[in-house]
C-alpha atoms as a PDB file:
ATOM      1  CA  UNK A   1      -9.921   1.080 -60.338  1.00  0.00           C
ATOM      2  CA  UNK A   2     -13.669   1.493 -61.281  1.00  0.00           C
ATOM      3  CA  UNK A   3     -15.510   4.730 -59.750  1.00  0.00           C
ATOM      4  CA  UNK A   4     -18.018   3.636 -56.657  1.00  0.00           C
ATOM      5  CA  UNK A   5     -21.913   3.851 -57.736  1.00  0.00           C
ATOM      6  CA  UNK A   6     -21.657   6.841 -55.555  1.00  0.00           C
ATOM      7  CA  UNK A   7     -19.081   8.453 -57.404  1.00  0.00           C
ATOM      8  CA  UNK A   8     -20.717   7.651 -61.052  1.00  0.00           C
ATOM      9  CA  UNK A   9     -24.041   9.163 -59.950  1.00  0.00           C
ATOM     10  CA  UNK A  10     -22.550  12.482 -58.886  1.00  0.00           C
ATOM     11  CA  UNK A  11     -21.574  11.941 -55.009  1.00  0.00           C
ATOM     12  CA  UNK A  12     -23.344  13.812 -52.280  1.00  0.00           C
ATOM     13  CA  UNK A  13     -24.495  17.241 -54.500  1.00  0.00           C
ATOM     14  CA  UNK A  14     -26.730  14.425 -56.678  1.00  0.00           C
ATOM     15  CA  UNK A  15     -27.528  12.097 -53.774  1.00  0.00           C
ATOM     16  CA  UNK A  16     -28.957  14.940 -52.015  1.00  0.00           C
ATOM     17  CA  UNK A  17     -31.107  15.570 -54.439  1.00  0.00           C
ATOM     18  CA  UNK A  18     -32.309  12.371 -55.510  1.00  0.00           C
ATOM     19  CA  UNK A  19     -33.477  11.999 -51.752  1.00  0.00           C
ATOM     20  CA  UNK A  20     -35.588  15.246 -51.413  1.00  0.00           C
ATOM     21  CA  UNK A  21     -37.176  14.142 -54.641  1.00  0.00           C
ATOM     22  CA  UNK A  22     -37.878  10.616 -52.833  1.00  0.00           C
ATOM     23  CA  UNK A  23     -38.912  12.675 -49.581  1.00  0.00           C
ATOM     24  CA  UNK A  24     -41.320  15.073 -51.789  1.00  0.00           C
ATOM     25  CA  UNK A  25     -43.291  11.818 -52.969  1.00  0.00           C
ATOM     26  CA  UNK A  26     -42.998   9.983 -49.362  1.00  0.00           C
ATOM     27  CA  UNK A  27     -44.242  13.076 -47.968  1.00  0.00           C
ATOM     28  CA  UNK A  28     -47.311  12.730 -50.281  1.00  0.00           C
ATOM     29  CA  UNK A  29     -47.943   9.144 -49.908  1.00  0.00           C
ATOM     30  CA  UNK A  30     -50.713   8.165 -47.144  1.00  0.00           C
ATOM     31  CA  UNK A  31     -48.146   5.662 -45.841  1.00  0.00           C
ATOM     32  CA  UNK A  32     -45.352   7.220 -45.684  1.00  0.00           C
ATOM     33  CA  UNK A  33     -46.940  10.467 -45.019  1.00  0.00           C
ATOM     34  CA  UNK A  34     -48.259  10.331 -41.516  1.00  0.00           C
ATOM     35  CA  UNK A  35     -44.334   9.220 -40.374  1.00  0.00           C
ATOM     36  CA  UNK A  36     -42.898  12.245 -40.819  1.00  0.00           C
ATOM     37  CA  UNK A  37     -45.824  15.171 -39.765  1.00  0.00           C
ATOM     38  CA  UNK A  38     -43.212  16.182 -36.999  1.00  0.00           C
ATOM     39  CA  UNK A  39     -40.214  15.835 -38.433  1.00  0.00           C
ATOM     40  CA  UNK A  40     -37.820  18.205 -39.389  1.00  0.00           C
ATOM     41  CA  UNK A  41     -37.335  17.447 -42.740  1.00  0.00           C
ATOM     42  CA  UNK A  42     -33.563  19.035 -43.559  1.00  0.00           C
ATOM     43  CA  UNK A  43     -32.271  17.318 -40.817  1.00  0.00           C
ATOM     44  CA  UNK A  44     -34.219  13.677 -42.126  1.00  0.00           C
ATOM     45  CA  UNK A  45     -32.880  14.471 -45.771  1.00  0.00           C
ATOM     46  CA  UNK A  46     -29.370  15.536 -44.479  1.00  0.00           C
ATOM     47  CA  UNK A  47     -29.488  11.756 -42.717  1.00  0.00           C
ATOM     48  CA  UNK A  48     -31.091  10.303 -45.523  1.00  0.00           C
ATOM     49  CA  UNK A  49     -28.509  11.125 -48.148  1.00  0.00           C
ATOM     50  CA  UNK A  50     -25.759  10.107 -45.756  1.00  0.00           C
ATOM     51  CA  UNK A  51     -27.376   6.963 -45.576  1.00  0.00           C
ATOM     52  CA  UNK A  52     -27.803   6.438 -49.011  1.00  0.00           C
ATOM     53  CA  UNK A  53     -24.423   7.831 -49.482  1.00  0.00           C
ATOM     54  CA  UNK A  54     -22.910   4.550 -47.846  1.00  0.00           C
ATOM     55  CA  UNK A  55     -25.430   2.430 -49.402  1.00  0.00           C
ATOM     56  CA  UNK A  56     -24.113   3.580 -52.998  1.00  0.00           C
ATOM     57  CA  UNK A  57     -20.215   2.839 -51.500  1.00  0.00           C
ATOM     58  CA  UNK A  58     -19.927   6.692 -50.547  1.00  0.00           C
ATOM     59  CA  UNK A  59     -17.657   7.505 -47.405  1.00  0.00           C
ATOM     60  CA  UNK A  60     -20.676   7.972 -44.859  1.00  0.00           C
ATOM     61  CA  UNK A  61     -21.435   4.699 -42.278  1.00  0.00           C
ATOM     62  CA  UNK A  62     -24.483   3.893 -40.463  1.00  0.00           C
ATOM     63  CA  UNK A  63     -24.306   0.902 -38.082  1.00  0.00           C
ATOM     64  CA  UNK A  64     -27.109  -1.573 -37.625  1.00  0.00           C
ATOM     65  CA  UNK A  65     -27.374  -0.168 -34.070  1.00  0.00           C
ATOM     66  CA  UNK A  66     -28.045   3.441 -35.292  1.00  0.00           C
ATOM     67  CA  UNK A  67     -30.490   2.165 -37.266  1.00  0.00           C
ATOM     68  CA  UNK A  68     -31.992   0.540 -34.618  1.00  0.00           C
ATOM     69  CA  UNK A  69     -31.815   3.501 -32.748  1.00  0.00           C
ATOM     70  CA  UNK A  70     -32.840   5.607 -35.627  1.00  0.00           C
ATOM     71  CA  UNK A  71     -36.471   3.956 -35.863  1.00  0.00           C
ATOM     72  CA  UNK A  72     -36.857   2.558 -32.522  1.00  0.00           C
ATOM     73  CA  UNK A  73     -40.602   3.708 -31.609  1.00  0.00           C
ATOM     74  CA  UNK A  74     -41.449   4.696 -34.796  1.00  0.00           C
ATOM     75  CA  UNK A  75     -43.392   1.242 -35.046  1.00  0.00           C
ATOM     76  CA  UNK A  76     -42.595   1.436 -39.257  1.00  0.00           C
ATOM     77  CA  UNK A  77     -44.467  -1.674 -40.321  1.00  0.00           C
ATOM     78  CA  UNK A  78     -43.973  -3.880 -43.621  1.00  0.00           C
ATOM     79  CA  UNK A  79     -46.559  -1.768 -45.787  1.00  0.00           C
ATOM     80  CA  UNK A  80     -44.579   1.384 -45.097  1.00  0.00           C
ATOM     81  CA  UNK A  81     -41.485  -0.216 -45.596  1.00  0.00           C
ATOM     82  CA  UNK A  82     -42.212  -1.695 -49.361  1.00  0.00           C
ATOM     83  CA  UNK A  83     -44.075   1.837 -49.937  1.00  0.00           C
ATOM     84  CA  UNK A  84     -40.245   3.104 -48.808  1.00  0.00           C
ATOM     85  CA  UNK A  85     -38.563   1.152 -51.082  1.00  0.00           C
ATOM     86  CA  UNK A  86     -41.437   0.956 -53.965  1.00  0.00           C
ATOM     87  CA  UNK A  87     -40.819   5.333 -53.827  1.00  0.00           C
ATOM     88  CA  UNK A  88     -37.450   5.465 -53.666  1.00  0.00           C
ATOM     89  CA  UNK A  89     -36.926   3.005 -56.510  1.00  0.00           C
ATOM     90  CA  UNK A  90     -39.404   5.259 -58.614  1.00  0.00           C
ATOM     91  CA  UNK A  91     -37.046   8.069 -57.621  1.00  0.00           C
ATOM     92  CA  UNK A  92     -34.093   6.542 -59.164  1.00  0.00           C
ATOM     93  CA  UNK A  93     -35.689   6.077 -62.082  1.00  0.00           C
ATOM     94  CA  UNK A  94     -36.616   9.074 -62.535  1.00  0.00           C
ATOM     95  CA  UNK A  95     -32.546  10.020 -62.308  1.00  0.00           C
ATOM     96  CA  UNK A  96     -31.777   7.898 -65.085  1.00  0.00           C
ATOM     97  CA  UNK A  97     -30.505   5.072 -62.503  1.00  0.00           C
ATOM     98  CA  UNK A  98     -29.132   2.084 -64.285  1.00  0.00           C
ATOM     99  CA  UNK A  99     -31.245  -1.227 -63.625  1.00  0.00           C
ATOM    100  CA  UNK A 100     -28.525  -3.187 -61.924  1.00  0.00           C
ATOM    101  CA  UNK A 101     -27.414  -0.396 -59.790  1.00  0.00           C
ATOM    102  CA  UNK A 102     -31.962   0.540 -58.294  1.00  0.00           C
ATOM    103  CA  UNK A 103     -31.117  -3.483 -57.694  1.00  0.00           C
ATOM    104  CA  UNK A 104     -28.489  -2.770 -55.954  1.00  0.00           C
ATOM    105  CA  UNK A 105     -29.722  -0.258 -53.918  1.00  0.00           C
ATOM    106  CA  UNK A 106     -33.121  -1.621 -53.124  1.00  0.00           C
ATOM    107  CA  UNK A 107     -30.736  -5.187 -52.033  1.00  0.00           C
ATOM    108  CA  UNK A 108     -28.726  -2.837 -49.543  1.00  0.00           C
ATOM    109  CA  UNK A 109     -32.181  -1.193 -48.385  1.00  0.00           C
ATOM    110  CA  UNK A 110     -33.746  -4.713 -48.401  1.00  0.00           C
ATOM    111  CA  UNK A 111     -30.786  -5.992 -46.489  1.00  0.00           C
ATOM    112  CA  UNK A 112     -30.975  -3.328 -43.566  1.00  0.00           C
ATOM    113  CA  UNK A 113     -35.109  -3.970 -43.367  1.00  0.00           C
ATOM    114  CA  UNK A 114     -34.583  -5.388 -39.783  1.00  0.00           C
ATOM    115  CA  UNK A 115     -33.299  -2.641 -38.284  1.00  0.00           C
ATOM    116  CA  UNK A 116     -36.013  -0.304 -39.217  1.00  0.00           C
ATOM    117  CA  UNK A 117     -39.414  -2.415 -39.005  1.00  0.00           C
ATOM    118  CA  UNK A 118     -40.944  -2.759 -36.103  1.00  0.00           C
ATOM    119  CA  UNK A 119     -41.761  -6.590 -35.634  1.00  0.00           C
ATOM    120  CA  UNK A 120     -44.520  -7.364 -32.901  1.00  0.00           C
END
């Protein structure tokens, strides 16, 4: 049995901090930027990398309602969700990410897109 993307890329210790390296260049990006001037960041990063967890076959779930939940009234539009996605696959690059597995990824992000944006 083949080890989960999740598993190869050094489970929750690594995923944590490939998303507060994401989260130090969202947090920088005019776009992105402005979403999270309230937020409290450990507890978005602690989500995050559960999140991204499942998304990389880890044991954490998020269900399209949460989601929904999640970013209801955020009003995150298409710009900041391709900045989103643009960052984060940066990120994995910069963690050595294999090609096929940022594809993956930015599929399962991609995939999930209607739960987050706010569509008026």
């Amino acid at each position: 049995m083949s080890a989960s993307m999740f598993e190869r890329y050094g489970g929750f210790v690594n995923v944590s901090r490939i998303v507060s390296a994401f989260y130090d260049k969202a947090l920088e990006s005019p776009i992105l930027g402005p979403y999270f001037a309230n937020a409290n960041m450990q507890r978005v990063i602690d989500h995050q990398t559960k999140f991204v967890a499942s998304l990389m076959g880890g044991p954490a779930s998020y269900s399209n309602e949460e989601l929904i939940r999640v970013h209801k009234g955020l009003n995150i539009n298409e710009e900041a969700f391709l900045e989103m996605t643009d960052l984060f696959r940066e990120t994995l690059e910069d963690f050595d990410f294999d090609e096929d597995d940022m594809n993956a990824v930015e599929k399962a992000m991609n995939d999930r897109k209607p739960y987050v944006v706010t569509y008026n």
